[in-house]
N, C-alpha and C. Protein backbone atom coordinates (compact mmCIF):
# COMPACT_ATOMS: atom_id res chain seq x y z
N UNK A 1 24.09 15.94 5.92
CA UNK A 1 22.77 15.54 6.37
C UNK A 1 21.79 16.64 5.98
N UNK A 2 20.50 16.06 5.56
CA UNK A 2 19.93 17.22 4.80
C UNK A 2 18.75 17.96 5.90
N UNK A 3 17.87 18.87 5.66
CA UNK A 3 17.28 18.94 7.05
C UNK A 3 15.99 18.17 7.15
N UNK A 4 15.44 17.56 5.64
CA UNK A 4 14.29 16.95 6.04
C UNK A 4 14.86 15.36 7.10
N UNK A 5 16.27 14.72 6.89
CA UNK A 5 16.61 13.89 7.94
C UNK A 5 16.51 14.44 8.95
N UNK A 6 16.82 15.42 9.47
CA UNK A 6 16.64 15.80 11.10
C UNK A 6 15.30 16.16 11.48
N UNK A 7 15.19 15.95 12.93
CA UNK A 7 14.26 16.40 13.46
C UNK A 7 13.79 17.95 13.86
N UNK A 8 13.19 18.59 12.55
CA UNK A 8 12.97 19.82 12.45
C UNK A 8 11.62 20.53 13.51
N UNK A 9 11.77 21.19 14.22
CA UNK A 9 10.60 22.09 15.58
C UNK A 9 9.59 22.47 14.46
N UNK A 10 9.68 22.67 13.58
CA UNK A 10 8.66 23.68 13.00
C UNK A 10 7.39 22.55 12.33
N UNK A 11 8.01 21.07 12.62
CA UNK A 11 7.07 20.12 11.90
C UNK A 11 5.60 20.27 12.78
N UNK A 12 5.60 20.82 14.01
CA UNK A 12 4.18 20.43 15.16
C UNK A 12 3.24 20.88 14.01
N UNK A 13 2.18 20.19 14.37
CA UNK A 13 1.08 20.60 13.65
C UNK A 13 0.74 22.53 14.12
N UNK A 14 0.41 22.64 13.09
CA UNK A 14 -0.24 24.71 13.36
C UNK A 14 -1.18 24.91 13.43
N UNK A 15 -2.11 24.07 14.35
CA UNK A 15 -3.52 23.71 14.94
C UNK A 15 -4.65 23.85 13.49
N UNK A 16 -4.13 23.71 12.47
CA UNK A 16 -4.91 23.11 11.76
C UNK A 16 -4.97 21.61 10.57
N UNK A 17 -4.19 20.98 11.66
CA UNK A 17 -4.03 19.76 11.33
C UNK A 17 -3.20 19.52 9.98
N UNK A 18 -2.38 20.29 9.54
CA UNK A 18 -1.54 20.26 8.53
C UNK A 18 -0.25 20.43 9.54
N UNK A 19 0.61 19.19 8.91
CA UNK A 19 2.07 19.87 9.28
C UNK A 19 3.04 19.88 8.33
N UNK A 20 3.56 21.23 8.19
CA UNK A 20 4.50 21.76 7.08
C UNK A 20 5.47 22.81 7.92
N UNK A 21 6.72 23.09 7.01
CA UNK A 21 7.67 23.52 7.16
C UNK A 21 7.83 24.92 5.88
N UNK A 22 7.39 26.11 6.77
CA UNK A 22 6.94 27.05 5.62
C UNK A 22 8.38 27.60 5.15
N UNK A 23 9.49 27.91 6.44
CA UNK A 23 10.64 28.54 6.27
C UNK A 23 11.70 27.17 5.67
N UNK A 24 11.17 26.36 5.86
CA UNK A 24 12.18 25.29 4.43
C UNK A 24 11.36 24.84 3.76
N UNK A 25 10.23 25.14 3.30
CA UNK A 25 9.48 24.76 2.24
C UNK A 25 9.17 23.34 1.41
N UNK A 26 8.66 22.39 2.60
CA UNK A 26 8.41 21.37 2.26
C UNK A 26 7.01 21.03 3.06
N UNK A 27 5.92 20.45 2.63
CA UNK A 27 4.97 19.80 3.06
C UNK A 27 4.67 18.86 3.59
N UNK A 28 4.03 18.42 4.57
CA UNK A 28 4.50 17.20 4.91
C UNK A 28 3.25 16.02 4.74
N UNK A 29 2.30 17.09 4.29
CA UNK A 29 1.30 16.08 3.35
C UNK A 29 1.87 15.33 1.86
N UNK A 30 2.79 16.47 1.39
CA UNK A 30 3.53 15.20 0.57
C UNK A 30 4.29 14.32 1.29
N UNK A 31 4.74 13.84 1.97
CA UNK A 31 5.50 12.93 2.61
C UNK A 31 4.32 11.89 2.97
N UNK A 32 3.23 12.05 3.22
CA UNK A 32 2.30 11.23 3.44
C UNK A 32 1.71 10.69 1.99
N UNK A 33 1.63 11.58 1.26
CA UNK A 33 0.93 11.16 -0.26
C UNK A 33 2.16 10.09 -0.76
N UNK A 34 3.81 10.30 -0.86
CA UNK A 34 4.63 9.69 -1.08
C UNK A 34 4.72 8.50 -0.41
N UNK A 35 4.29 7.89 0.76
CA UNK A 35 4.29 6.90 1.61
C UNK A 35 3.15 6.12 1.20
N UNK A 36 1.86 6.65 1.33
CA UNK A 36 0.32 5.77 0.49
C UNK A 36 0.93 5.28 -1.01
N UNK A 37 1.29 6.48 -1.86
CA UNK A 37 1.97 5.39 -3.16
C UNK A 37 2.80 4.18 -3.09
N UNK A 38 3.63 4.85 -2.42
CA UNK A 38 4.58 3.28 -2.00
C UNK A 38 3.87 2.58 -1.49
N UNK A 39 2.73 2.46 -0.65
CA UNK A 39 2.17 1.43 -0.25
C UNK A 39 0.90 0.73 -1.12
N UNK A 40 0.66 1.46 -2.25
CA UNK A 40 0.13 1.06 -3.25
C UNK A 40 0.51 0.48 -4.55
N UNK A 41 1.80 0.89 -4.61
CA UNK A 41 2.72 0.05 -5.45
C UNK A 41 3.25 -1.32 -4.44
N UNK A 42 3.43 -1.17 -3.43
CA UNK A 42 3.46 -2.91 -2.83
C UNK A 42 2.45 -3.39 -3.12
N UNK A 43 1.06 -3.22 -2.63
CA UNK A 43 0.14 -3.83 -2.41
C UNK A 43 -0.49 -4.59 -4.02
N UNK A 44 -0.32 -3.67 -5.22
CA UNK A 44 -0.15 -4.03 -6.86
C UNK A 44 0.74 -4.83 -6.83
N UNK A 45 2.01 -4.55 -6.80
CA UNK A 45 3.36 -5.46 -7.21
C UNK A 45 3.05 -7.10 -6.33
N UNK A 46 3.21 -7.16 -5.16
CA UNK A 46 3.03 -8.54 -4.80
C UNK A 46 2.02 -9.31 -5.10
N UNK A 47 1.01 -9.31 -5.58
CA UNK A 47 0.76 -10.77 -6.24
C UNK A 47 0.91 -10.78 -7.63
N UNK A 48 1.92 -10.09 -8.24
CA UNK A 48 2.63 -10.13 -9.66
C UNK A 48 3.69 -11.12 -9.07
N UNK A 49 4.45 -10.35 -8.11
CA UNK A 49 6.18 -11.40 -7.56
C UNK A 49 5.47 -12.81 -6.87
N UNK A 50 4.02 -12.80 -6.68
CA UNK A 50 3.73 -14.00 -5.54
C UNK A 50 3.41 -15.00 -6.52
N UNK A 51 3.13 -14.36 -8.06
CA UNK A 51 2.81 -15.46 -9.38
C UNK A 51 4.19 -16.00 -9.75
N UNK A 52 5.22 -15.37 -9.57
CA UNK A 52 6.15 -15.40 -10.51
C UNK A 52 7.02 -16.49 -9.43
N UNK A 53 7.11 -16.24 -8.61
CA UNK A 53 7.33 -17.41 -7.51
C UNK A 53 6.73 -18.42 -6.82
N UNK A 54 5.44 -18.71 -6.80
CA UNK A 54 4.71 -19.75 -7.07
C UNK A 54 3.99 -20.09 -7.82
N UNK A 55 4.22 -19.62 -9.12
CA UNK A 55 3.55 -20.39 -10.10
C UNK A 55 2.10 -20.01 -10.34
N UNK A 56 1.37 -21.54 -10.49
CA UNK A 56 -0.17 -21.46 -10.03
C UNK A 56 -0.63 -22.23 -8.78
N UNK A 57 0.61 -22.62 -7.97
CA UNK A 57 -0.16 -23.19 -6.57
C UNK A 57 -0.35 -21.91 -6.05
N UNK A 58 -1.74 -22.68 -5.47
CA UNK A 58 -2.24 -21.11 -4.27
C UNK A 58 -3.35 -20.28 -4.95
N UNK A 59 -3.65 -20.64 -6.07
CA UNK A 59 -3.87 -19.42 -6.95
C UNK A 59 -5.74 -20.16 -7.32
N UNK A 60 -6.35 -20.05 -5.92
CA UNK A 60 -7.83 -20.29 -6.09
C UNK A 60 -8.63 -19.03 -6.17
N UNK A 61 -9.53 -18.73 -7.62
CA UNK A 61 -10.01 -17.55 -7.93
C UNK A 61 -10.54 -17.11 -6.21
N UNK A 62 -10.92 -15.76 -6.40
CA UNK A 62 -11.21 -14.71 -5.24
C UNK A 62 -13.03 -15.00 -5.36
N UNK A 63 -13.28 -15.59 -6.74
CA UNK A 63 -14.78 -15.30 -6.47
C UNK A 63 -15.61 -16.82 -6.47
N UNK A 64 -14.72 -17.64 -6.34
CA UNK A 64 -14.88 -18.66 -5.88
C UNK A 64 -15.45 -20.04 -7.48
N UNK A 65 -15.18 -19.43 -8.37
CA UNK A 65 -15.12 -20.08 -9.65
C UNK A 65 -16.95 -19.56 -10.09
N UNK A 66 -17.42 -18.62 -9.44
CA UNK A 66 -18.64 -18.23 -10.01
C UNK A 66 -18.28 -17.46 -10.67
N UNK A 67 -19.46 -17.35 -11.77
CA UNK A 67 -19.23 -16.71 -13.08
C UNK A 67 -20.53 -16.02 -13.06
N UNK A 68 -20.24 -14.69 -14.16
CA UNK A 68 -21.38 -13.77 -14.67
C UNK A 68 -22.47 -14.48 -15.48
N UNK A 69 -23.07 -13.53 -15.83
CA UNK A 69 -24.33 -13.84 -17.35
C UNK A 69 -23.39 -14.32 -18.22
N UNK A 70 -22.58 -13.79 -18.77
CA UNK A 70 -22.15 -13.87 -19.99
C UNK A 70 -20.93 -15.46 -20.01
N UNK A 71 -20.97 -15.80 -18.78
CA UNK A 71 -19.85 -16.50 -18.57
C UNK A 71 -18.14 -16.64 -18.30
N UNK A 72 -18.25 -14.98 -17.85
CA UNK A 72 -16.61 -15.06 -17.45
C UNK A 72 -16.65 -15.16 -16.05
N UNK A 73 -15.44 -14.96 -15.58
CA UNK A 73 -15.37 -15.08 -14.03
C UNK A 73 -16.05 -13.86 -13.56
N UNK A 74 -16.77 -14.06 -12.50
CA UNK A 74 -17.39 -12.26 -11.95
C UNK A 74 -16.35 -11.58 -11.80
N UNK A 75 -15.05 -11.85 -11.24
CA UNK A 75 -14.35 -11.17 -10.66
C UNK A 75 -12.89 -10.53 -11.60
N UNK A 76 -13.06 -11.91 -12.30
CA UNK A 76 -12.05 -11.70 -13.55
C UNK A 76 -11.09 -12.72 -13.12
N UNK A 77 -10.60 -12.99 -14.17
CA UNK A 77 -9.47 -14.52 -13.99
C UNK A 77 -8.16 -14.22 -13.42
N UNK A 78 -7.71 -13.30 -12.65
CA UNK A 78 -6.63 -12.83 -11.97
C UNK A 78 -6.42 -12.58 -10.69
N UNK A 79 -7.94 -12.70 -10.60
CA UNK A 79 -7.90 -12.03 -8.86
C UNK A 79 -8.38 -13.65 -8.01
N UNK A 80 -7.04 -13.70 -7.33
CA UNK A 80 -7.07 -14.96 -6.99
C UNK A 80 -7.21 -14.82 -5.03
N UNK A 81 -7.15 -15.54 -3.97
CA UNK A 81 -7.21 -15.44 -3.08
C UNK A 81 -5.39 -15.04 -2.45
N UNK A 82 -4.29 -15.77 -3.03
CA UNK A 82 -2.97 -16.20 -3.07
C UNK A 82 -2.52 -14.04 -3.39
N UNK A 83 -2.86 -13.84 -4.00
CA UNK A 83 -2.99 -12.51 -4.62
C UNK A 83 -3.48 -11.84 -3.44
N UNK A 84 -4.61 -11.63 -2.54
CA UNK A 84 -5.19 -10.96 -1.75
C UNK A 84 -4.10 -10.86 -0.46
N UNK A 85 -3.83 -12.42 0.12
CA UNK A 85 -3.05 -12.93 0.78
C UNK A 85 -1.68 -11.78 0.95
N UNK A 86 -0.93 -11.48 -0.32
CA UNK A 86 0.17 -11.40 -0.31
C UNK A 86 0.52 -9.69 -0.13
N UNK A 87 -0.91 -9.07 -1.17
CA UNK A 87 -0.87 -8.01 -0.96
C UNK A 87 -1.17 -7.57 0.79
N UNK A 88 -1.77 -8.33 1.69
CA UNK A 88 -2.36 -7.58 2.59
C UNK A 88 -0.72 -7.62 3.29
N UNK A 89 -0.30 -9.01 3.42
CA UNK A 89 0.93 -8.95 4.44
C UNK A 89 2.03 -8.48 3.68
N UNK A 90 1.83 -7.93 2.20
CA UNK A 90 3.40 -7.11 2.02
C UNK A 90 3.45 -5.45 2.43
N UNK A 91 1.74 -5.21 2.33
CA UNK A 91 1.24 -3.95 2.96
C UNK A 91 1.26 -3.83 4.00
N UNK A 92 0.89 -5.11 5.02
CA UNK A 92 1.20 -4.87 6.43
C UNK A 92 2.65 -4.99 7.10
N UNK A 93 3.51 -5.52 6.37
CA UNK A 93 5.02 -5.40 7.00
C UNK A 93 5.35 -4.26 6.43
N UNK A 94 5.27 -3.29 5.32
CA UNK A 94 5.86 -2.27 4.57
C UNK A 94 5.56 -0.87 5.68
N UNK A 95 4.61 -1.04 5.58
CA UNK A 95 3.65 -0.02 6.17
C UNK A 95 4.40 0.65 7.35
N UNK A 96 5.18 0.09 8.31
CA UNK A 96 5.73 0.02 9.72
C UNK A 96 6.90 0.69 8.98
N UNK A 97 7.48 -0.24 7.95
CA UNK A 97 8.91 0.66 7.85
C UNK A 97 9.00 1.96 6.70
N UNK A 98 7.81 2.51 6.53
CA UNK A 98 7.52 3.83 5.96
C UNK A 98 7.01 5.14 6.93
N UNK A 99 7.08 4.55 7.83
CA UNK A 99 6.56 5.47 8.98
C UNK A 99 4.93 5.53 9.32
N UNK A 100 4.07 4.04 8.68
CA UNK A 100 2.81 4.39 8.53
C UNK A 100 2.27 3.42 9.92
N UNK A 101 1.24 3.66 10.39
CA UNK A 101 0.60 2.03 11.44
C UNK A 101 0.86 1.24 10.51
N UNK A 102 0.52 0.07 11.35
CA UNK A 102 0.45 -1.20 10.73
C UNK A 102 -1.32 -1.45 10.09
N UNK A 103 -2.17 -0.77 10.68
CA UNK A 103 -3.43 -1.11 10.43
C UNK A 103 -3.52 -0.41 9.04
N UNK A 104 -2.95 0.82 9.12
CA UNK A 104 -2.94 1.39 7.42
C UNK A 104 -2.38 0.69 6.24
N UNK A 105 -1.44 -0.11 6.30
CA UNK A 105 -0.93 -1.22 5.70
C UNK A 105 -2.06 -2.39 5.53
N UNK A 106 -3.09 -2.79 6.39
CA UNK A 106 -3.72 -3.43 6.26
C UNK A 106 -4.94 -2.81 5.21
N UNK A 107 -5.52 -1.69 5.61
CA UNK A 107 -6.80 -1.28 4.81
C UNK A 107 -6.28 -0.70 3.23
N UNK A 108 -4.86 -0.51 3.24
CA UNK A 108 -4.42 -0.59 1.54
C UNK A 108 -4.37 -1.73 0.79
């Protein structure tokens, strides 16, 4: 068992709102930076897996079929509502089992 699994004393914050482990030399702002990626690679990845498993049902543009000057979609032809959907609740169930709130899962 390694010691970042255990519950190490030296994690309390050192009243300046950082908590790190100077005598085993790990940060624990990386552990937080490592947790936001992962939750940014869910929040990207699922409505790639939410296309690839439903297809194009579900898949009503995000900007509601309005278009720019020039005539493309404002928003761009990918960003669908089905997409928004999937990212919020794969961010909001992930989120809990990374050690994050659930509301932080939501605003990623």
């Amino acid at each position: 068992m390694t010691h970042i699994s255990r519950c190490c004393p030296c994690l309390f914050a050192n009243g300046l709102g950082r908590f790190n482990c100077e005598q085993h030399g790990y940060d624990m702002q990386t552990f937080i930076i490592i947790k936001l990626l992962a939750l940014l690679t869910i929040a990207n990845g699922a409505p790639i897996i939410a296309r690839l498993l439903l297809g194009e049902r579900l898949s009503f543009p995000l900007d509601g079929y309005a278009r720019f000057i020039d005539g493309r979609p404002l928003l761009g032809a990918s960003k669908t509502v089905r997409g928004l959907v999937c990212s919020v609740v794969a961010t909001s169930i992930v989120a809990p089992l990374v050690g994050m709130w659930l509301s932080t899962g939501i605003v990623v």
